[in-house]
C-alpha atoms as a PDB file:
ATOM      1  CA  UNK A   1      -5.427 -12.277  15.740  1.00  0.00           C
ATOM      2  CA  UNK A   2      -5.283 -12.407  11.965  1.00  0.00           C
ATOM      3  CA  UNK A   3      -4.123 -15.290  10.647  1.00  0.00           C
ATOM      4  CA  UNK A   4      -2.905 -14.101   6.725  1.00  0.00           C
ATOM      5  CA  UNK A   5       0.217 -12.202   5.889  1.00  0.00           C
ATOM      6  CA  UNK A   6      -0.748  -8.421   5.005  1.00  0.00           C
ATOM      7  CA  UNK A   7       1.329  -6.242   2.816  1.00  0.00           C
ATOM      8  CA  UNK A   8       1.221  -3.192   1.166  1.00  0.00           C
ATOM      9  CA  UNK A   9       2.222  -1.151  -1.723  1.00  0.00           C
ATOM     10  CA  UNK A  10       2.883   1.575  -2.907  1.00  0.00           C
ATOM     11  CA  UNK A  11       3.028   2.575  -6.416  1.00  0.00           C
ATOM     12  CA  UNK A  12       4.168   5.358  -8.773  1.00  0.00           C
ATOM     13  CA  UNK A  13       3.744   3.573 -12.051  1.00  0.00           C
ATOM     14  CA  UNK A  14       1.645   3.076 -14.264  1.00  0.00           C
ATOM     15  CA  UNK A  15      -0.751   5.892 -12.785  1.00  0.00           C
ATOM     16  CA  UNK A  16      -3.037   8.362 -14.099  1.00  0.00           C
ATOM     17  CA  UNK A  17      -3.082  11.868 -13.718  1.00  0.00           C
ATOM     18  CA  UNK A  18      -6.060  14.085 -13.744  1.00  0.00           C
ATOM     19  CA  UNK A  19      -6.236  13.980 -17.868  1.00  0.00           C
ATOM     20  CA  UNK A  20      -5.949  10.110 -17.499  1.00  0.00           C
ATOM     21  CA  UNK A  21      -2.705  10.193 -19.436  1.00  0.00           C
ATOM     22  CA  UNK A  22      -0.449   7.105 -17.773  1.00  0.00           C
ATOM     23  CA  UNK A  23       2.278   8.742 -15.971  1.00  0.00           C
ATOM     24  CA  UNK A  24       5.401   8.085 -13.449  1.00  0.00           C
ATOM     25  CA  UNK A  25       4.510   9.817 -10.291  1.00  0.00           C
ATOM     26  CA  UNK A  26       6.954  11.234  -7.701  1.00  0.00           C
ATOM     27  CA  UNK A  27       7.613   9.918  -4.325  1.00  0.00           C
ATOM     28  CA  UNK A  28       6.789  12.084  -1.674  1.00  0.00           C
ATOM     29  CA  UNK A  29       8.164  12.764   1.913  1.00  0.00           C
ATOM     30  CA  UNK A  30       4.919  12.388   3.785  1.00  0.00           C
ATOM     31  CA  UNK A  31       3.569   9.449   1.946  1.00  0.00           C
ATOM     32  CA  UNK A  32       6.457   7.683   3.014  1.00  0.00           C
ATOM     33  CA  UNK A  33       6.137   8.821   6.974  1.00  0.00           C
ATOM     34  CA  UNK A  34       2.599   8.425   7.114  1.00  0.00           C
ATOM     35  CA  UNK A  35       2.361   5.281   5.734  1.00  0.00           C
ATOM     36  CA  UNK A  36       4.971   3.679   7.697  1.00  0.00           C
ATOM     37  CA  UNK A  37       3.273   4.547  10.675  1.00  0.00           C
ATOM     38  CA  UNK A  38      -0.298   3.468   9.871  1.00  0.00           C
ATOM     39  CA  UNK A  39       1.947   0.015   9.099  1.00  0.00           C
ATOM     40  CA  UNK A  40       3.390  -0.436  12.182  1.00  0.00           C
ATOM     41  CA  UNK A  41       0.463   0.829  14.031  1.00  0.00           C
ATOM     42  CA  UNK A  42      -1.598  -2.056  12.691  1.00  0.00           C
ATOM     43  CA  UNK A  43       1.169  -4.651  12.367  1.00  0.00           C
ATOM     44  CA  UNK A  44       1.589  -4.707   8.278  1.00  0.00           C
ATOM     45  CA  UNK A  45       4.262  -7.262   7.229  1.00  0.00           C
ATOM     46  CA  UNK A  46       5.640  -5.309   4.703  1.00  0.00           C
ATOM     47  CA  UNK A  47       5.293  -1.647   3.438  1.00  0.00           C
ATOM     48  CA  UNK A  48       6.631  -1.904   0.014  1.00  0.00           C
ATOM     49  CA  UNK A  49       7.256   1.275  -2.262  1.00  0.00           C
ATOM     50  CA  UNK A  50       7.676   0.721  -6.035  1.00  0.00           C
ATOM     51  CA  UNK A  51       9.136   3.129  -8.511  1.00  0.00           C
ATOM     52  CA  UNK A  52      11.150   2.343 -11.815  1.00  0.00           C
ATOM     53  CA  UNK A  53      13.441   5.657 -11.591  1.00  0.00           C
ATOM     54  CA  UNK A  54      16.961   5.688 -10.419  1.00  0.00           C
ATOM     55  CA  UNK A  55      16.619   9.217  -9.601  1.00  0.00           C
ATOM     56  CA  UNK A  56      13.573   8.250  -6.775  1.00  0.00           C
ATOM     57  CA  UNK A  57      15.339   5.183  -5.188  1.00  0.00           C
ATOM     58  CA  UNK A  58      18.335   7.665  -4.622  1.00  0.00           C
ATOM     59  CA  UNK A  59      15.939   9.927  -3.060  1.00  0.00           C
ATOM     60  CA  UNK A  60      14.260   7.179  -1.424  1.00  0.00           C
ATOM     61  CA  UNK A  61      17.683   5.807   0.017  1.00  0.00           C
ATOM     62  CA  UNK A  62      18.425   9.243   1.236  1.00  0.00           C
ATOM     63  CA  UNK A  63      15.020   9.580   3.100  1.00  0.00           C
ATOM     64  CA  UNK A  64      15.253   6.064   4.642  1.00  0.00           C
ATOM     65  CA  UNK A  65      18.751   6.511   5.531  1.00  0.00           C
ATOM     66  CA  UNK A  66      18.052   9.506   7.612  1.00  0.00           C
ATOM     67  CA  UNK A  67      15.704   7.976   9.702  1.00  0.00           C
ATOM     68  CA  UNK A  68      16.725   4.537  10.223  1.00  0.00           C
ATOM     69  CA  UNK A  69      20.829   5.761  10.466  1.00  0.00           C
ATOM     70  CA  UNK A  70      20.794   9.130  10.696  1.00  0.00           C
ATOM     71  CA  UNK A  71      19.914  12.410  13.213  1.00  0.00           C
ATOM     72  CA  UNK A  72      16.057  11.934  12.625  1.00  0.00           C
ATOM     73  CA  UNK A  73      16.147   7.755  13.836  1.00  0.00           C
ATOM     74  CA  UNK A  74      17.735   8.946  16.976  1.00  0.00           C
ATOM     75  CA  UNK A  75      15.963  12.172  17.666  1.00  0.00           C
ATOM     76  CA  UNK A  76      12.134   9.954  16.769  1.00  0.00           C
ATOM     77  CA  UNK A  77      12.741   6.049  17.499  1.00  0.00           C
ATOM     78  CA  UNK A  78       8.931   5.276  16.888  1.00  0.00           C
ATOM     79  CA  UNK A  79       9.614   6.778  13.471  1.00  0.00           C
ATOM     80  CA  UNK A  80      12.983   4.760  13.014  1.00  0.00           C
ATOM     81  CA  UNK A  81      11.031   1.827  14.136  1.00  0.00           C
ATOM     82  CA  UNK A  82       8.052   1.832  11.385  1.00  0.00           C
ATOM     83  CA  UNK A  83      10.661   2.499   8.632  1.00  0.00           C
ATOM     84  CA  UNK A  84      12.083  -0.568   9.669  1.00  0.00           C
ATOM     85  CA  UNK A  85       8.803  -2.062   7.344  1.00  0.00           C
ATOM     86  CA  UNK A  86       9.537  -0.307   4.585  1.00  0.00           C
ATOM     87  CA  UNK A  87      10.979  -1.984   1.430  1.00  0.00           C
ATOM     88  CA  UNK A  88      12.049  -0.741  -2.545  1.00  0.00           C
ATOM     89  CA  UNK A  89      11.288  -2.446  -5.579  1.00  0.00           C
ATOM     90  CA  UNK A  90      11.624  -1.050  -9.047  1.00  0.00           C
ATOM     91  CA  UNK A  91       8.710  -2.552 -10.040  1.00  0.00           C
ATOM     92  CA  UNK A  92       5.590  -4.771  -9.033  1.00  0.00           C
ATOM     93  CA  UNK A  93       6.763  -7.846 -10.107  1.00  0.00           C
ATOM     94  CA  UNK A  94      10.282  -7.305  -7.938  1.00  0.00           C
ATOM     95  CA  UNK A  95       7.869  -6.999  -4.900  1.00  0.00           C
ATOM     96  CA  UNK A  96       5.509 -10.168  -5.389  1.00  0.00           C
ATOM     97  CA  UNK A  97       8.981 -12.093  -5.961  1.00  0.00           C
ATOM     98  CA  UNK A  98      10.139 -10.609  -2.634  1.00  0.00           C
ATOM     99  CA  UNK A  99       7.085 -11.506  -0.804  1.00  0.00           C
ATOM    100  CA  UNK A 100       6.741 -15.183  -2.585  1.00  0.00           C
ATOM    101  CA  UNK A 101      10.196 -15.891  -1.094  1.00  0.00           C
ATOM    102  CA  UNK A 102       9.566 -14.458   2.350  1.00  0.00           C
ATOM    103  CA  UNK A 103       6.249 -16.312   2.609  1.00  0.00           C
ATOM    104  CA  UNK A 104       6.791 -19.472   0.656  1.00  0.00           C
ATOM    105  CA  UNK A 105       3.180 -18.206  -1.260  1.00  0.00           C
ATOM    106  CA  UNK A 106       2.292 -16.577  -3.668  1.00  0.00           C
ATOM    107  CA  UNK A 107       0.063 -13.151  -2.806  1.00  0.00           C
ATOM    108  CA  UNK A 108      -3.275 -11.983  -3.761  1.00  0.00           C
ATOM    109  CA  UNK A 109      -3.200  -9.047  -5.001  1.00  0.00           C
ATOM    110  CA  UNK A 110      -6.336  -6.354  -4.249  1.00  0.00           C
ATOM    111  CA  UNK A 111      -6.333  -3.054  -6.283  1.00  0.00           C
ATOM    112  CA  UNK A 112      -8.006  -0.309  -4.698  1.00  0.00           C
ATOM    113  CA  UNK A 113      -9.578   2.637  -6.365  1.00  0.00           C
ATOM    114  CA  UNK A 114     -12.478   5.362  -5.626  1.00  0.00           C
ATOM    115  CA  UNK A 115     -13.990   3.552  -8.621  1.00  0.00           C
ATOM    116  CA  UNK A 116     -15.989   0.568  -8.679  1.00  0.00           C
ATOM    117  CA  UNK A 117     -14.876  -2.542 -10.985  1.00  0.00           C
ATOM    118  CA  UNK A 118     -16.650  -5.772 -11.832  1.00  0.00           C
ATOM    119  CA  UNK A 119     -14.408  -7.907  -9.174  1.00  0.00           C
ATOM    120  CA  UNK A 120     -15.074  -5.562  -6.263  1.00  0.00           C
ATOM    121  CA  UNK A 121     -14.971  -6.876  -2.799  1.00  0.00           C
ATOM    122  CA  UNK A 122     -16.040  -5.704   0.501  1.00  0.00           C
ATOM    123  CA  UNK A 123     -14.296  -4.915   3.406  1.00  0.00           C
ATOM    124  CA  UNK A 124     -16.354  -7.228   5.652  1.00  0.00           C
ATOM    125  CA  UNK A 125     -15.144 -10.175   2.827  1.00  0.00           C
ATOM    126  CA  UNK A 126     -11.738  -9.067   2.718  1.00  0.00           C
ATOM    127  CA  UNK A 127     -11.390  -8.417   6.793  1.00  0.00           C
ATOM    128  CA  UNK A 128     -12.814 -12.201   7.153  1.00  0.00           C
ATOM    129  CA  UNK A 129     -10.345 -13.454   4.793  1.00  0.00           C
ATOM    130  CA  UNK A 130      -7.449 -12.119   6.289  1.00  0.00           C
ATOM    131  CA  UNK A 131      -8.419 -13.050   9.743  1.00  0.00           C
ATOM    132  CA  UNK A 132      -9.624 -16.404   8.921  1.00  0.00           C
ATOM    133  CA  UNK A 133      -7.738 -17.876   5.702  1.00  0.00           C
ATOM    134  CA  UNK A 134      -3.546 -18.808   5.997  1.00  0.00           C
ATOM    135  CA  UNK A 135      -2.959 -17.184   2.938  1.00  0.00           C
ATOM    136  CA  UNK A 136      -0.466 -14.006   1.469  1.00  0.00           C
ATOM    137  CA  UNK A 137      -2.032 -10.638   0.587  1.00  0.00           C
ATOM    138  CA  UNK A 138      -0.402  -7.534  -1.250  1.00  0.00           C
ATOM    139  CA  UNK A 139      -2.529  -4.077  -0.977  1.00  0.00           C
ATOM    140  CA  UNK A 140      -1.747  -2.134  -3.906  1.00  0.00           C
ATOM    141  CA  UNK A 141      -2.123   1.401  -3.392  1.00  0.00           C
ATOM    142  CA  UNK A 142      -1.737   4.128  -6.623  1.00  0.00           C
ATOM    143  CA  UNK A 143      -1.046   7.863  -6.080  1.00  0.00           C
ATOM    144  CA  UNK A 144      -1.551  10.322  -8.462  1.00  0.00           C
ATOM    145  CA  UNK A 145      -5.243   9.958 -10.344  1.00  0.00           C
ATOM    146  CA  UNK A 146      -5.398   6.358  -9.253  1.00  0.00           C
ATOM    147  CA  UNK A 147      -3.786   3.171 -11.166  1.00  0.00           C
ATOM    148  CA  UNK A 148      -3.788   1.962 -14.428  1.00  0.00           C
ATOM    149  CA  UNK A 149      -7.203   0.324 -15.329  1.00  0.00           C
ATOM    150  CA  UNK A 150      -5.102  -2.925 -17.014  1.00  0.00           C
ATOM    151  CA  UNK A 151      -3.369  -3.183 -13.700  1.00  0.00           C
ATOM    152  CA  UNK A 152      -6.428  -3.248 -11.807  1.00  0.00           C
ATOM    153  CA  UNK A 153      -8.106  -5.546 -13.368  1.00  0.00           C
ATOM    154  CA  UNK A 154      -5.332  -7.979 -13.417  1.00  0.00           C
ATOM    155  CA  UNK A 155      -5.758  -8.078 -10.009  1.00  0.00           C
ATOM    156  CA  UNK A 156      -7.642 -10.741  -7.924  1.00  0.00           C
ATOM    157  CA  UNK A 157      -9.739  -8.617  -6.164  1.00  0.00           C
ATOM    158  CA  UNK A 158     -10.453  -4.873  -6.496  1.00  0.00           C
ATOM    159  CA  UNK A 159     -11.299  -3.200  -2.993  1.00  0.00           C
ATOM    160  CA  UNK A 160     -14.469  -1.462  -3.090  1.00  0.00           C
ATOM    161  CA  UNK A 161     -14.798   2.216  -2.957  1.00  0.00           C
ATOM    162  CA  UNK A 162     -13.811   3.866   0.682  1.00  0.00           C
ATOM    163  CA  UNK A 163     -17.116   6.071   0.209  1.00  0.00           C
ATOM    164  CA  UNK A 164     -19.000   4.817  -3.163  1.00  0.00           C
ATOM    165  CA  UNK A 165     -21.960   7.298  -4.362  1.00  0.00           C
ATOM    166  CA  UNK A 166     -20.102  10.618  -2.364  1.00  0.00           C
ATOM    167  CA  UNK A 167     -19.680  13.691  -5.048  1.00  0.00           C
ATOM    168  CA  UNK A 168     -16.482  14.167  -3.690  1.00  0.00           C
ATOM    169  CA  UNK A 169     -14.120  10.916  -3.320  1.00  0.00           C
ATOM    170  CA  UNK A 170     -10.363  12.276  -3.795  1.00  0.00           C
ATOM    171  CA  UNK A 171      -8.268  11.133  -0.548  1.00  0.00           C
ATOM    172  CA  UNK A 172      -4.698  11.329  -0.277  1.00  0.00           C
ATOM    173  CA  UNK A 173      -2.910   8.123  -0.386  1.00  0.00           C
ATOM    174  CA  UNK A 174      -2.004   8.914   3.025  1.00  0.00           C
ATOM    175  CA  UNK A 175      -5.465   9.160   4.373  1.00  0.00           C
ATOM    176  CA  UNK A 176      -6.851   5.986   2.014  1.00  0.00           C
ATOM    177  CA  UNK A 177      -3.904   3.702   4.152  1.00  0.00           C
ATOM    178  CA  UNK A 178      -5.067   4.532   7.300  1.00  0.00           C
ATOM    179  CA  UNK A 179      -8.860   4.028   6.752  1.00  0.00           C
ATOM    180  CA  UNK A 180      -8.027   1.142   4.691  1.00  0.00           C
ATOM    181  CA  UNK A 181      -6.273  -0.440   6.940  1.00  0.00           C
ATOM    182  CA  UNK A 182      -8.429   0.422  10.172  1.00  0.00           C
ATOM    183  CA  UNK A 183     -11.356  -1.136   8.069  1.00  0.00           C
ATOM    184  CA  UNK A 184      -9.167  -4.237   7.268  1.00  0.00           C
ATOM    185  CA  UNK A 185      -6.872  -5.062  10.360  1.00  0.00           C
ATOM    186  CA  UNK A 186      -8.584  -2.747  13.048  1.00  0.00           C
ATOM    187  CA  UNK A 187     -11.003  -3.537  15.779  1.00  0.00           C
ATOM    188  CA  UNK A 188     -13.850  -5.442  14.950  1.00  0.00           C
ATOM    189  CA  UNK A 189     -16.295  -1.977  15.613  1.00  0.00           C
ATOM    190  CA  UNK A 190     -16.150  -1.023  11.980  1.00  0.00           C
ATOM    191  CA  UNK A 191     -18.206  -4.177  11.042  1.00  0.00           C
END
């Protein structure tokens, strides 16, 4: 039994894409399914998605509303169930506000990126933190080509590298959750 608060986001600003311009990515169907499930599969506070366009929270609202009110919550109630985590904010700040009042402390952020950065941490640090320490901690995850370097390093920690060295190391979101969060709240196996 863990004994910190564990949430996560995810973001669609400020990312890069594959020319490392800083962009406004889109949200996507399956990021929001899969996600929600990996969250509720290993008990996530929170599942936060940020994005500063109007135009995505209406799509968002539509895609939530279907499965928590609509045909696709009563036809799947697992589904309808890990939706139930899952939370909009326009932008990071709105979210650490939200989780500040919820908690009554203020989270730790950790950054995590197929790139290595000077305040890396390791899962086996990390995994003993949550499970040990009372404390609050937010998971930001980017999409596109990963998040803004100032971001990341504004962070308190920086998540090391799923696979560091490999000569291929581009997951989808999707698939970075899950193994992140096997690593981080799953059995103790992995260690």
């Amino acid at each position: 039994m863990r004994r910190a608060k564990v949430y996560i986001a995810l973001l669609h600003y400020p990312m890069y894409n594959k020319r490392m311009d800083v962009i406004t990515t889109s949200i996507t169907n399956l990021d929001l399914h899969d996600i929600a499930r990996a969250s509720r599969t290993y008990d996530v506070d929170g599942f936060l998605v940020i994005h500063p366009s109007e135009n995505q929270h209406n799509l968002l609202r539509e895609i939530v509303a279907y499965w928590q009110e609509g045909y696709g919550g009563k036809y799947n109630p697992d589904r309808k169930e890990a939706f139930e985590l899952l939370r909009t904010f326009y932008t990071l700040e709105e979210a650490l506000a939200y989780i500040e009042k919820e908690t009554g402390k203020k989270p730790l952020t950790v950054a995590t990126d197929a790139r290595v950065y000077p305040n890396t941490v390791s899962y086996r640090d990390l995994k003993t933190r949550i499970k040990e320490e009372d404390g609050v901690y937010l998971i930001l995850f980017g999409t596109g080509w990963g998040i803004k370097k100032e971001l990341m390093e504004a962070c308190d920690y920086i998540l090391e590298p799923i696979e560091k060295g490999r000569s291929y190391n581009h997951l989808s979101v999707r698939s970075a959750v899950a193994i992140i969060l096997d690593r981080l709240l799953g059995e103790e196996w992995y260690l």
